[in-house]
PDB file of N, CA and C in Angstrom:
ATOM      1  N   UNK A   1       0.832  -1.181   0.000  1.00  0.00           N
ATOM      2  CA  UNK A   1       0.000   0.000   0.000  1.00  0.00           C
ATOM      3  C   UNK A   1       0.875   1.242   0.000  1.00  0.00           C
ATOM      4  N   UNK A   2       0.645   1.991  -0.885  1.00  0.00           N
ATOM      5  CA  UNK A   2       1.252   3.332  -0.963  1.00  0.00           C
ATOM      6  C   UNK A   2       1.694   4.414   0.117  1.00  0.00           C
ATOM      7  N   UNK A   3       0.294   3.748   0.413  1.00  0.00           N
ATOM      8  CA  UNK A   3       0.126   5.291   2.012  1.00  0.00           C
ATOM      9  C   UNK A   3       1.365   4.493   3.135  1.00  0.00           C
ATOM     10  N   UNK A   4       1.281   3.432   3.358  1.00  0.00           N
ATOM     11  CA  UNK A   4       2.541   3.377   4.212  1.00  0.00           C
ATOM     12  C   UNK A   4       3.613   3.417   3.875  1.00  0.00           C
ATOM     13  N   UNK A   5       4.431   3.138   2.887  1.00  0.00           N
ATOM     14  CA  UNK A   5       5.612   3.152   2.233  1.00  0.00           C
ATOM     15  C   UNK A   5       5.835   4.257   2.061  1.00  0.00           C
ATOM     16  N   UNK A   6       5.256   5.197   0.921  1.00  0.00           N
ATOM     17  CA  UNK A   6       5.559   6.204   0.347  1.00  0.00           C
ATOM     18  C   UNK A   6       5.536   7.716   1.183  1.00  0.00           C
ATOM     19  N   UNK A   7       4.345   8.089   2.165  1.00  0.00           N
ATOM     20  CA  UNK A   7       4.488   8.874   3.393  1.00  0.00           C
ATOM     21  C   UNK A   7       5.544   9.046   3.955  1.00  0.00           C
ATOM     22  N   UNK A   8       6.454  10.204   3.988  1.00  0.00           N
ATOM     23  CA  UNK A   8       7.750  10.568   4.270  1.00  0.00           C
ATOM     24  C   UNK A   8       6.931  10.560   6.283  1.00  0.00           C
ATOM     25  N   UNK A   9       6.968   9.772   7.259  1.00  0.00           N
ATOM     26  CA  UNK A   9       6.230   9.877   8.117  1.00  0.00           C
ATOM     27  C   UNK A   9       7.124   8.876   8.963  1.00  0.00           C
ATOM     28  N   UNK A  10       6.550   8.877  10.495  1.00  0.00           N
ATOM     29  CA  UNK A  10       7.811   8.322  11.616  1.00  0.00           C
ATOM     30  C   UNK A  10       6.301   7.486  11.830  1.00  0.00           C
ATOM     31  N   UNK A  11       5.011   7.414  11.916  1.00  0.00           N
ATOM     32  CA  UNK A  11       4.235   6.818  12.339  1.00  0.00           C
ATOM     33  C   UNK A  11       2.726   7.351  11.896  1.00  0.00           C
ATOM     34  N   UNK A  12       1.859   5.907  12.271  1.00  0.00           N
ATOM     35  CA  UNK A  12       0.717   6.463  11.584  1.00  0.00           C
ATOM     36  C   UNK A  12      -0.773   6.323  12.533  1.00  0.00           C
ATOM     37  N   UNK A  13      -1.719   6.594  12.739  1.00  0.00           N
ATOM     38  CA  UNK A  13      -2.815   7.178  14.115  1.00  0.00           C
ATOM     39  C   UNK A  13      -3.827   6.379  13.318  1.00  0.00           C
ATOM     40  N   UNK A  14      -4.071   4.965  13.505  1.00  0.00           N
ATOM     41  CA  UNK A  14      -5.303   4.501  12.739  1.00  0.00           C
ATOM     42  C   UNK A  14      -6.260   4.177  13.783  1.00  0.00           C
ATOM     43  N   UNK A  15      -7.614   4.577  13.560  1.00  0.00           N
ATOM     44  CA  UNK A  15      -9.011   3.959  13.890  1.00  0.00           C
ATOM     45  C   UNK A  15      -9.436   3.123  14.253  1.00  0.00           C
ATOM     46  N   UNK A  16      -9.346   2.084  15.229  1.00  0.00           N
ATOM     47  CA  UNK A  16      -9.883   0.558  15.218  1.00  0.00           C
ATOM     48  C   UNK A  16     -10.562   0.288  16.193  1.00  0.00           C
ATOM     49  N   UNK A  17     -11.351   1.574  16.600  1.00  0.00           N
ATOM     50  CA  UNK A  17     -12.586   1.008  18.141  1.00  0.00           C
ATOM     51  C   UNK A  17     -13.982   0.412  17.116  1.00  0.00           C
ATOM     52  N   UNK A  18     -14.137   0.589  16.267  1.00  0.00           N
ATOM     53  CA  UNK A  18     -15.602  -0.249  15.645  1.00  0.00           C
ATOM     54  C   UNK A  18     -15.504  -1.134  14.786  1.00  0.00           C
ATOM     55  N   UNK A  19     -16.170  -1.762  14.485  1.00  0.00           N
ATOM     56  CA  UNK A  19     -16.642  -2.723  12.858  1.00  0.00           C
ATOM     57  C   UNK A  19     -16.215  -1.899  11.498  1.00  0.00           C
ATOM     58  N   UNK A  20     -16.391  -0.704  11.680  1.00  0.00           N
ATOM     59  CA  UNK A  20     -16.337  -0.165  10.696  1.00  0.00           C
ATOM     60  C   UNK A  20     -14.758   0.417  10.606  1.00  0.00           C
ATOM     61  N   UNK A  21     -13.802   0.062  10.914  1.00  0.00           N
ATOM     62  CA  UNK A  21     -12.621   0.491  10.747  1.00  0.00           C
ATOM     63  C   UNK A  21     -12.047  -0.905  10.415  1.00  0.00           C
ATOM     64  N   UNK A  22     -12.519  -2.046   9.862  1.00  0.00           N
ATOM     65  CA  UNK A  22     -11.900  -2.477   9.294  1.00  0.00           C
ATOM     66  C   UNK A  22     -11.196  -3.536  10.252  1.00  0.00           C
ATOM     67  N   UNK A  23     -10.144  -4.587   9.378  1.00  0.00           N
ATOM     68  CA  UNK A  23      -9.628  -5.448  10.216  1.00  0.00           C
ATOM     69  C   UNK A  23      -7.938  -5.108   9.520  1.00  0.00           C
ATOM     70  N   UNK A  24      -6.557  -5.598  10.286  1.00  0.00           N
ATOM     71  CA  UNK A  24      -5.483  -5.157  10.957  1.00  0.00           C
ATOM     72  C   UNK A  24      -4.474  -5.880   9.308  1.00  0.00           C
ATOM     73  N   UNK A  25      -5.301  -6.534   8.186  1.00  0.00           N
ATOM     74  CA  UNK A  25      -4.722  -6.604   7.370  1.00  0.00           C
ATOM     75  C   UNK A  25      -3.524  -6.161   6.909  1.00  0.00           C
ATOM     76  N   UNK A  26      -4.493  -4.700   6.258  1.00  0.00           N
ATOM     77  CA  UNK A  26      -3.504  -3.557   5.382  1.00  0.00           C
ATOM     78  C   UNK A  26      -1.837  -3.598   6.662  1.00  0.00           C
ATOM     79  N   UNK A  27      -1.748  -3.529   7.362  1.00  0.00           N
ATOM     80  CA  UNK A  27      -0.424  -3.603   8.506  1.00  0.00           C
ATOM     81  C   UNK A  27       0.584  -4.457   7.652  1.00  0.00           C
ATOM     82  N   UNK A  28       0.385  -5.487   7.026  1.00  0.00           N
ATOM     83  CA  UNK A  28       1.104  -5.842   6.417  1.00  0.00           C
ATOM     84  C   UNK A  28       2.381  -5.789   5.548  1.00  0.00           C
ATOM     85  N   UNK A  29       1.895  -3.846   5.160  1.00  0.00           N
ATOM     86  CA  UNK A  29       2.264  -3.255   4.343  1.00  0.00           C
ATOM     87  C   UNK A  29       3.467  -2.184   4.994  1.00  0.00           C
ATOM     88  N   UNK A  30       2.844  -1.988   6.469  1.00  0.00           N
ATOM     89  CA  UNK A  30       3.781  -1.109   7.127  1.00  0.00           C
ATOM     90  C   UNK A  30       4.872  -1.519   6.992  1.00  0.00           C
ATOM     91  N   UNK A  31       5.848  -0.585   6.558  1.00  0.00           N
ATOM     92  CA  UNK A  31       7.878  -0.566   6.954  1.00  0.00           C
ATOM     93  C   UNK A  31       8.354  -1.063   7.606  1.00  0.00           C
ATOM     94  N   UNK A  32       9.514  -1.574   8.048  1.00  0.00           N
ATOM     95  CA  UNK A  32       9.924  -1.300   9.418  1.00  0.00           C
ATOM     96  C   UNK A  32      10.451  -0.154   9.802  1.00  0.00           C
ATOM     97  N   UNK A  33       9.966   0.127  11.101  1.00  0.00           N
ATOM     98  CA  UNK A  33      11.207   1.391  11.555  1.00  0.00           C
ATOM     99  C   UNK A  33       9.808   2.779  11.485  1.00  0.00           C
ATOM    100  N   UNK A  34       8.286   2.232  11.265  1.00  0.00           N
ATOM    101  CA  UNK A  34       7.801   2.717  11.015  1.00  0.00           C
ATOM    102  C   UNK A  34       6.514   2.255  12.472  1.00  0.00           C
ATOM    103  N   UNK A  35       5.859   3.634  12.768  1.00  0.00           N
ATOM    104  CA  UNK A  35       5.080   3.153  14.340  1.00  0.00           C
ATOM    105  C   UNK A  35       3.270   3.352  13.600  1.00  0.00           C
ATOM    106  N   UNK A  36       2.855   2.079  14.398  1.00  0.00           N
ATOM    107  CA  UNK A  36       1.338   2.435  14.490  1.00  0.00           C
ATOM    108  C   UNK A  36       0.896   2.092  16.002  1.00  0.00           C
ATOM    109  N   UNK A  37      -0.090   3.377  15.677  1.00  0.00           N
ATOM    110  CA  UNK A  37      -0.942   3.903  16.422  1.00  0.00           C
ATOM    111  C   UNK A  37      -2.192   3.201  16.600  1.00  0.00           C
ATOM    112  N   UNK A  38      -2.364   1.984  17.355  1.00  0.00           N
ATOM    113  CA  UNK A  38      -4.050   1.555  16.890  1.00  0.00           C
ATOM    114  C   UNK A  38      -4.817   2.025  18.528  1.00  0.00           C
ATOM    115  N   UNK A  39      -5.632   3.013  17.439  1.00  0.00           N
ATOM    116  CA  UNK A  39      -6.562   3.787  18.419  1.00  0.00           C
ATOM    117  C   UNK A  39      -7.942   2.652  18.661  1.00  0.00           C
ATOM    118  N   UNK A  40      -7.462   1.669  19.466  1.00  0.00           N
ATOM    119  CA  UNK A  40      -8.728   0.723  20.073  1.00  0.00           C
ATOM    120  C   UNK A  40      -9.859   1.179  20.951  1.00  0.00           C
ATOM    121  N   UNK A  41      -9.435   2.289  21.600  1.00  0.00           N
ATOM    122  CA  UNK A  41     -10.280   2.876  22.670  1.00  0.00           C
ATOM    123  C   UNK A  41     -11.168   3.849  22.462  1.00  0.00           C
ATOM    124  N   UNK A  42     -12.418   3.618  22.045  1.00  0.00           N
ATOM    125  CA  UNK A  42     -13.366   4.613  21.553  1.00  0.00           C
ATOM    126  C   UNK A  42     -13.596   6.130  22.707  1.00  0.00           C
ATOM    127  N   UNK A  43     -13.956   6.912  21.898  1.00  0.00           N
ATOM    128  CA  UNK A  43     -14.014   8.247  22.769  1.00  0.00           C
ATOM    129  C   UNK A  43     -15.751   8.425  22.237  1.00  0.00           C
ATOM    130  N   UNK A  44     -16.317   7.350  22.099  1.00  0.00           N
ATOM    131  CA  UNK A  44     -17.541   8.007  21.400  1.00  0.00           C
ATOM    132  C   UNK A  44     -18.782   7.888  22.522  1.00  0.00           C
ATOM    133  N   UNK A  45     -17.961   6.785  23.483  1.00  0.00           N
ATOM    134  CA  UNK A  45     -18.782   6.270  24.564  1.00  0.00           C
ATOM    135  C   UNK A  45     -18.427   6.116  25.620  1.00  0.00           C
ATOM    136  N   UNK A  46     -18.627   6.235  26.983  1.00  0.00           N
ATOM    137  CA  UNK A  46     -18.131   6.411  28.562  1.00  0.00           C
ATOM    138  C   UNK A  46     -17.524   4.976  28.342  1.00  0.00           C
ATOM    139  N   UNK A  47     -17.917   3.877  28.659  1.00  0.00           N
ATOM    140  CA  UNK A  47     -17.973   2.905  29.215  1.00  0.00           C
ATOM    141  C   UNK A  47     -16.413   2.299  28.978  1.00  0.00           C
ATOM    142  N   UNK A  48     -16.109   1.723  29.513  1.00  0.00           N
ATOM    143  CA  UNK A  48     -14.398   1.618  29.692  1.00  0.00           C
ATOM    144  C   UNK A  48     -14.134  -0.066  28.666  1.00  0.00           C
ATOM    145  N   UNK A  49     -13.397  -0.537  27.675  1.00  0.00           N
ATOM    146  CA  UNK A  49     -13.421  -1.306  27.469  1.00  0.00           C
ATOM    147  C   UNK A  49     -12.756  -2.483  28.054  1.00  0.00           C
ATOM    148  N   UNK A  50     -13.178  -3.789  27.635  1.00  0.00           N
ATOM    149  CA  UNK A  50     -12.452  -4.939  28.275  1.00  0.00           C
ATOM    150  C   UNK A  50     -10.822  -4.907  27.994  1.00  0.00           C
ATOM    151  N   UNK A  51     -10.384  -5.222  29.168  1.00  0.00           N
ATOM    152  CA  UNK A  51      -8.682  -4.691  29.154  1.00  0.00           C
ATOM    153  C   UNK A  51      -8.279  -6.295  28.051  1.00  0.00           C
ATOM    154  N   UNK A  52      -8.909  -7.230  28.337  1.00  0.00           N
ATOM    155  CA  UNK A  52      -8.390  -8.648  27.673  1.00  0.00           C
ATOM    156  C   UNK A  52      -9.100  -8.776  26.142  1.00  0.00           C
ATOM    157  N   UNK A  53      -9.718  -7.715  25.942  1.00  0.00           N
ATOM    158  CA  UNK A  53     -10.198  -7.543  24.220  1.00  0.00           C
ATOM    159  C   UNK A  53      -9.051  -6.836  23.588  1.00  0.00           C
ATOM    160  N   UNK A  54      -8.820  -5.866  24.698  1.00  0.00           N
ATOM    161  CA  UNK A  54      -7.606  -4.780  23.811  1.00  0.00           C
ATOM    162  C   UNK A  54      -6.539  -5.518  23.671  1.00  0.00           C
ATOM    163  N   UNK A  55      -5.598  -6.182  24.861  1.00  0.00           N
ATOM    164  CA  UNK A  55      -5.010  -6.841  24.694  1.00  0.00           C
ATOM    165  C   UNK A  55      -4.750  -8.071  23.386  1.00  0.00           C
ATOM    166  N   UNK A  56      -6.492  -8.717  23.259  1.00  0.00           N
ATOM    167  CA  UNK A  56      -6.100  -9.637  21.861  1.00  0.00           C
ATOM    168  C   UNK A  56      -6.237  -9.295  20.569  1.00  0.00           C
ATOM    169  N   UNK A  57      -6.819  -8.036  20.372  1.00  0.00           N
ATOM    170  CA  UNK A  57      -6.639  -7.192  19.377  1.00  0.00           C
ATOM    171  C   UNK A  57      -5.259  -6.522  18.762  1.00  0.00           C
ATOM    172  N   UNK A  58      -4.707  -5.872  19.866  1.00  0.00           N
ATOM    173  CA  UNK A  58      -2.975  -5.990  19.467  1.00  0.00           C
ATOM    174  C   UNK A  58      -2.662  -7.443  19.197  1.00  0.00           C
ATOM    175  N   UNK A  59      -2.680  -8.354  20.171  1.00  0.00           N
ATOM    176  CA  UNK A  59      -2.447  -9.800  19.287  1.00  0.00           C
ATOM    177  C   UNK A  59      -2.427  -9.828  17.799  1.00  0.00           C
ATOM    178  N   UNK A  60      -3.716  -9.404  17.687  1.00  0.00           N
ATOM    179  CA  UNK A  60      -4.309  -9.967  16.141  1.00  0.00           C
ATOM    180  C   UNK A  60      -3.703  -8.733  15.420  1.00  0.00           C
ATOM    181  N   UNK A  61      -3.489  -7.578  15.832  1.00  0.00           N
ATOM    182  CA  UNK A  61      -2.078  -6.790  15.004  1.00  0.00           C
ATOM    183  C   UNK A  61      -1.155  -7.129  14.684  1.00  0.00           C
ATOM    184  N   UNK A  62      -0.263  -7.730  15.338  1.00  0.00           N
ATOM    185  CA  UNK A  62       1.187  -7.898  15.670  1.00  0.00           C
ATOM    186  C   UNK A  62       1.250  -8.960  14.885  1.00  0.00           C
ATOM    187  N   UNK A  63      -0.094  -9.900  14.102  1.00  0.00           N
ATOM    188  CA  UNK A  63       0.234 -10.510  13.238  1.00  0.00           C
ATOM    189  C   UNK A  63       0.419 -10.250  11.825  1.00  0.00           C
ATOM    190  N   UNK A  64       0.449  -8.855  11.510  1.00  0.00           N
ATOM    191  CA  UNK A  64       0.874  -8.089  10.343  1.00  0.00           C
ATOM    192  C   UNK A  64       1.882  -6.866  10.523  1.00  0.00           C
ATOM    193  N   UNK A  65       2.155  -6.774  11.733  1.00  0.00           N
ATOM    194  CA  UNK A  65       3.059  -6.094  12.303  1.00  0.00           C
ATOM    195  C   UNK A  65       3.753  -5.936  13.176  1.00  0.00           C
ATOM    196  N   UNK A  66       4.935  -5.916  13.198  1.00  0.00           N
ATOM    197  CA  UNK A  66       5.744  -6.564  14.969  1.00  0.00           C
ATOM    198  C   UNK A  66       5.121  -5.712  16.006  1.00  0.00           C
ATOM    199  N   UNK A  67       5.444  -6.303  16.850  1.00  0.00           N
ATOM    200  CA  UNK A  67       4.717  -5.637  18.295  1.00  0.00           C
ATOM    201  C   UNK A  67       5.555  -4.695  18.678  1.00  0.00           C
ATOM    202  N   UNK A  68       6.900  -4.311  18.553  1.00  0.00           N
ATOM    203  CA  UNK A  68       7.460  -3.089  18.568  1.00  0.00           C
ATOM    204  C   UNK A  68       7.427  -2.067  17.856  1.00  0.00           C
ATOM    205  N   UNK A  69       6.707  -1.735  16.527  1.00  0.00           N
ATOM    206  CA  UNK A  69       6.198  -1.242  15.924  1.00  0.00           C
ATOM    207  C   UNK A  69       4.807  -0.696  16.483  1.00  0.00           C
ATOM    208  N   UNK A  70       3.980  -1.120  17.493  1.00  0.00           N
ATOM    209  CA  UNK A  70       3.177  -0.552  17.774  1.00  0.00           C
ATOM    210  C   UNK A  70       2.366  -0.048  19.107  1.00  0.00           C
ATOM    211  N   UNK A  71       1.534   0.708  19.014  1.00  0.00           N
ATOM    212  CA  UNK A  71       1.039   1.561  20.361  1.00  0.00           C
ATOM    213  C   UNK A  71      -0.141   1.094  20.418  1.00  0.00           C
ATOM    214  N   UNK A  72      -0.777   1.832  21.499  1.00  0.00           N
ATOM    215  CA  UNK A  72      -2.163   1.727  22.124  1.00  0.00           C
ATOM    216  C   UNK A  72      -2.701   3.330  22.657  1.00  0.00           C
ATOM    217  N   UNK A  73      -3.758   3.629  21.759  1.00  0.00           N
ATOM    218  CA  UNK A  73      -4.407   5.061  21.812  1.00  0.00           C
ATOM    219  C   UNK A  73      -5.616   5.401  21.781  1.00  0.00           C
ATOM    220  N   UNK A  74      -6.351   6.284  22.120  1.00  0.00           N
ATOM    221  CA  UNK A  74      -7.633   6.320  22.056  1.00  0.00           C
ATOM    222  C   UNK A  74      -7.988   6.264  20.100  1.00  0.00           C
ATOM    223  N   UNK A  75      -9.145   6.477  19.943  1.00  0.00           N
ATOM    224  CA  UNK A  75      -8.817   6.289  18.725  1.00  0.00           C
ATOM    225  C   UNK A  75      -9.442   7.631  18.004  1.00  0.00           C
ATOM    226  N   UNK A  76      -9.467   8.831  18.862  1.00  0.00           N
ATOM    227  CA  UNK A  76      -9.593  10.139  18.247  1.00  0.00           C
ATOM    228  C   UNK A  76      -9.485  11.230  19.576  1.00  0.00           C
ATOM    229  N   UNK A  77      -9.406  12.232  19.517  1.00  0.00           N
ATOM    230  CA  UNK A  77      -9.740  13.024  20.661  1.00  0.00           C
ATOM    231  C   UNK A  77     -10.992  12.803  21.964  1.00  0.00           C
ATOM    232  N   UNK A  78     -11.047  13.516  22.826  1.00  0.00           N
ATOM    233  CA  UNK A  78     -12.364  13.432  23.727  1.00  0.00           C
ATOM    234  C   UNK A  78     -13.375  14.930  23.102  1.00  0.00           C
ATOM    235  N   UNK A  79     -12.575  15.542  22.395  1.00  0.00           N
ATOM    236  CA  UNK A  79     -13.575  16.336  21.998  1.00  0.00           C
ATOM    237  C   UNK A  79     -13.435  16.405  20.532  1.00  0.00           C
ATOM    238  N   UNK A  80     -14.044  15.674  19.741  1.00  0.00           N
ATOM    239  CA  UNK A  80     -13.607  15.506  18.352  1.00  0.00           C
ATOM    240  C   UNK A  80     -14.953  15.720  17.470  1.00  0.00           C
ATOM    241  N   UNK A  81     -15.901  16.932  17.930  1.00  0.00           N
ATOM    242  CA  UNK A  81     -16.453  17.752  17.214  1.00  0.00           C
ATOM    243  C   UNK A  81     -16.675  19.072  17.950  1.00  0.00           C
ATOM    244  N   UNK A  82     -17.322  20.233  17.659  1.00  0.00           N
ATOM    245  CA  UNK A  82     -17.639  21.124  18.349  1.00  0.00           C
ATOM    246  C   UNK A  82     -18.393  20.951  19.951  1.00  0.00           C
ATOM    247  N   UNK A  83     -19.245  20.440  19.656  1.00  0.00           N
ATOM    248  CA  UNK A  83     -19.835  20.187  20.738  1.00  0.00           C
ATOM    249  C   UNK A  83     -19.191  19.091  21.794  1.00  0.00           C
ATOM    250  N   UNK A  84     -18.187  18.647  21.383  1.00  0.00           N
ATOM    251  CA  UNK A  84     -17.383  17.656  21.877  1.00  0.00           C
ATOM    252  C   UNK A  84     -18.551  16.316  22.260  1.00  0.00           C
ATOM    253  N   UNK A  85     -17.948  15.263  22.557  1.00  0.00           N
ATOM    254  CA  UNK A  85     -18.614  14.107  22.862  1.00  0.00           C
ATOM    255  C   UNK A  85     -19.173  13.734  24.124  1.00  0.00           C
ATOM    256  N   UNK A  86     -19.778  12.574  24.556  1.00  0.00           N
ATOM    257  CA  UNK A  86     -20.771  12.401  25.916  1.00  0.00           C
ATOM    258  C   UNK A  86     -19.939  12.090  26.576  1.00  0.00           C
ATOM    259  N   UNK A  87     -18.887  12.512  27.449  1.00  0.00           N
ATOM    260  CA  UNK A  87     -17.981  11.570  27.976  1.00  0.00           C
ATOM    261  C   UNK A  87     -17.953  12.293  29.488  1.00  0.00           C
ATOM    262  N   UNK A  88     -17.985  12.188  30.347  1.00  0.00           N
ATOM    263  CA  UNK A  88     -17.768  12.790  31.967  1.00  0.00           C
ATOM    264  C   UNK A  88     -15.902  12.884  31.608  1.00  0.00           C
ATOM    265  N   UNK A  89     -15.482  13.916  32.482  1.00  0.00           N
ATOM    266  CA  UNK A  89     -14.049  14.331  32.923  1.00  0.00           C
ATOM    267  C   UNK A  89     -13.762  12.494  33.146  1.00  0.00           C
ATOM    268  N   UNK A  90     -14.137  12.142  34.929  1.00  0.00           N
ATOM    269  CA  UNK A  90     -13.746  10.994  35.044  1.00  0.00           C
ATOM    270  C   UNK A  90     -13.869   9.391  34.089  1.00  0.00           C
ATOM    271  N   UNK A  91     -14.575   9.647  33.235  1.00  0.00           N
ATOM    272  CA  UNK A  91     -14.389   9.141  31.890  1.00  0.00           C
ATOM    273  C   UNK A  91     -13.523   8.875  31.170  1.00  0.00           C
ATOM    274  N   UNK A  92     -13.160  10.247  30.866  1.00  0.00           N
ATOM    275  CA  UNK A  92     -12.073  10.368  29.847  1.00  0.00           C
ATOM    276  C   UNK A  92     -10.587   9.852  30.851  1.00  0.00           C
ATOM    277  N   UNK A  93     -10.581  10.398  31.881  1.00  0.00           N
ATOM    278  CA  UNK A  93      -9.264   9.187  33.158  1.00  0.00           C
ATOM    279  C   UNK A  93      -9.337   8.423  33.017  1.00  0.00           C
ATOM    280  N   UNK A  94     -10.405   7.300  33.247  1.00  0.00           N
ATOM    281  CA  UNK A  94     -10.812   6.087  33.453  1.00  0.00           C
ATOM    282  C   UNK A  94     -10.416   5.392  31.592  1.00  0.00           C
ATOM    283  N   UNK A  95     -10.429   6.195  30.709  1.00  0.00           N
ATOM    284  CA  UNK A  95      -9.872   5.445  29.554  1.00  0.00           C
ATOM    285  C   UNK A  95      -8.213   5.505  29.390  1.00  0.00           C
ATOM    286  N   UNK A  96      -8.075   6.563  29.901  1.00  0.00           N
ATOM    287  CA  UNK A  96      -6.517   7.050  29.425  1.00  0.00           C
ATOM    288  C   UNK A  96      -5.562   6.588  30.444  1.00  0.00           C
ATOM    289  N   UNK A  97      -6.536   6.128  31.925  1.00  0.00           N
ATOM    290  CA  UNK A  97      -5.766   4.782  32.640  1.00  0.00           C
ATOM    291  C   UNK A  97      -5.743   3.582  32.331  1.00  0.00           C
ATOM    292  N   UNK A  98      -7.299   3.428  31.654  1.00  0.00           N
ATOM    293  CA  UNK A  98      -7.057   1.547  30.733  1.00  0.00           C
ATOM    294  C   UNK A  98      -5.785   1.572  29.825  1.00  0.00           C
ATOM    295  N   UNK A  99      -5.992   2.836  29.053  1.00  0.00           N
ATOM    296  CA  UNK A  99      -4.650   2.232  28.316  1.00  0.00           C
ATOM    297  C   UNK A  99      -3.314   2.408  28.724  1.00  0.00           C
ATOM    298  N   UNK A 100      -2.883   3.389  29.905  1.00  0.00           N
ATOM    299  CA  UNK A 100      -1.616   2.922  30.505  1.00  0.00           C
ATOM    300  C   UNK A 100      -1.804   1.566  30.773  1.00  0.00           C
ATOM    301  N   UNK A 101      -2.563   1.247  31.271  1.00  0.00           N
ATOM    302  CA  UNK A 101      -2.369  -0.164  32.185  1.00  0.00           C
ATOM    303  C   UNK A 101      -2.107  -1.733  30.758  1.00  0.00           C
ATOM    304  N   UNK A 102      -2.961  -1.721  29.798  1.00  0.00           N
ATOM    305  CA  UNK A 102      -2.998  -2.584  29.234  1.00  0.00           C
ATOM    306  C   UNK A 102      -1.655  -2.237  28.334  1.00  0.00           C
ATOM    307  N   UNK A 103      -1.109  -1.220  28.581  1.00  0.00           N
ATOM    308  CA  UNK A 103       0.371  -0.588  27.495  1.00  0.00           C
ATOM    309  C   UNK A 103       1.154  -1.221  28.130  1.00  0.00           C
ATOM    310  N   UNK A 104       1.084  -1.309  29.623  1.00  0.00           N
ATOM    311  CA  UNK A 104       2.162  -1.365  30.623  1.00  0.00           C
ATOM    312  C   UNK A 104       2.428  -3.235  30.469  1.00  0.00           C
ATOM    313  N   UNK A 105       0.917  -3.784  30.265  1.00  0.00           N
ATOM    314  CA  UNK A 105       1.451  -5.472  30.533  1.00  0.00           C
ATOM    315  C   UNK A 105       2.003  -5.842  28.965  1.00  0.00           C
ATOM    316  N   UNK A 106       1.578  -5.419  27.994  1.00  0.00           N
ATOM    317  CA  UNK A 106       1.640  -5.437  26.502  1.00  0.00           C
ATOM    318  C   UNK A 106       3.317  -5.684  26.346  1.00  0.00           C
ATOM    319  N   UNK A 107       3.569  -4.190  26.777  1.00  0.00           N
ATOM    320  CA  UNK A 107       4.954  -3.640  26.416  1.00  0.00           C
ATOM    321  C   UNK A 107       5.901  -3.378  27.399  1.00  0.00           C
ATOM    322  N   UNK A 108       5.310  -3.695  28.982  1.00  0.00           N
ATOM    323  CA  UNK A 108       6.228  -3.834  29.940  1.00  0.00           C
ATOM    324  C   UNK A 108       6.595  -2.356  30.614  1.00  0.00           C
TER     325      UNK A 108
END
């Protein structure tokens, strides 16, 4: 794929909290020496996800892309329209501590 190769870029911020973003294929294509970003953690909804889904989802990354090659991120801002999204303050903690924590057993 073009977009990863050819992008003069150190890393790339992809989408993967829904159905609709697709499955971890295209990774295949990534460089080495090149970082993704898989934004698993939706900002669209409070509710905190299962730490052992995220976890096998990088799994199922790392099989098109080494696991040092990649991160764990929300998968857009907490305010990613004007009106920003439904999310409480302690919300938006409560996600951005899931993913220290599931970063921390992942990647140590």
């Amino acid at each position: 794929m073009a977009l990863f190769s050819e992008l003069n870029v150190d890393g790339f911020f992809l989408e993967y909290d829904d159905d609709r973003s697709g499955g971890f294929e295209p990774l295949r294509f990534v460089p080495p020496g090149k970082m993704v970003v898989l934004g698993l953690v939706t900002t669209k909804r409070g509710e905190l996800e299962d730490p052992d889904v995220l976890k096998r989802r990088i799994e199922q990354a790392a099989k098109f892309v080494p696991l040092d090659q990649l991160c764990l991120s929300p998968q857009c801002g907490f305010s990613s329209t004007v009106e920003g999204n439904v999310l409480r303050y302690d919300q938006e903690v409560a996600k951005l501590e899931l993913i220290v924590r599931v970063a921390h057993d992942v990647w140590g």
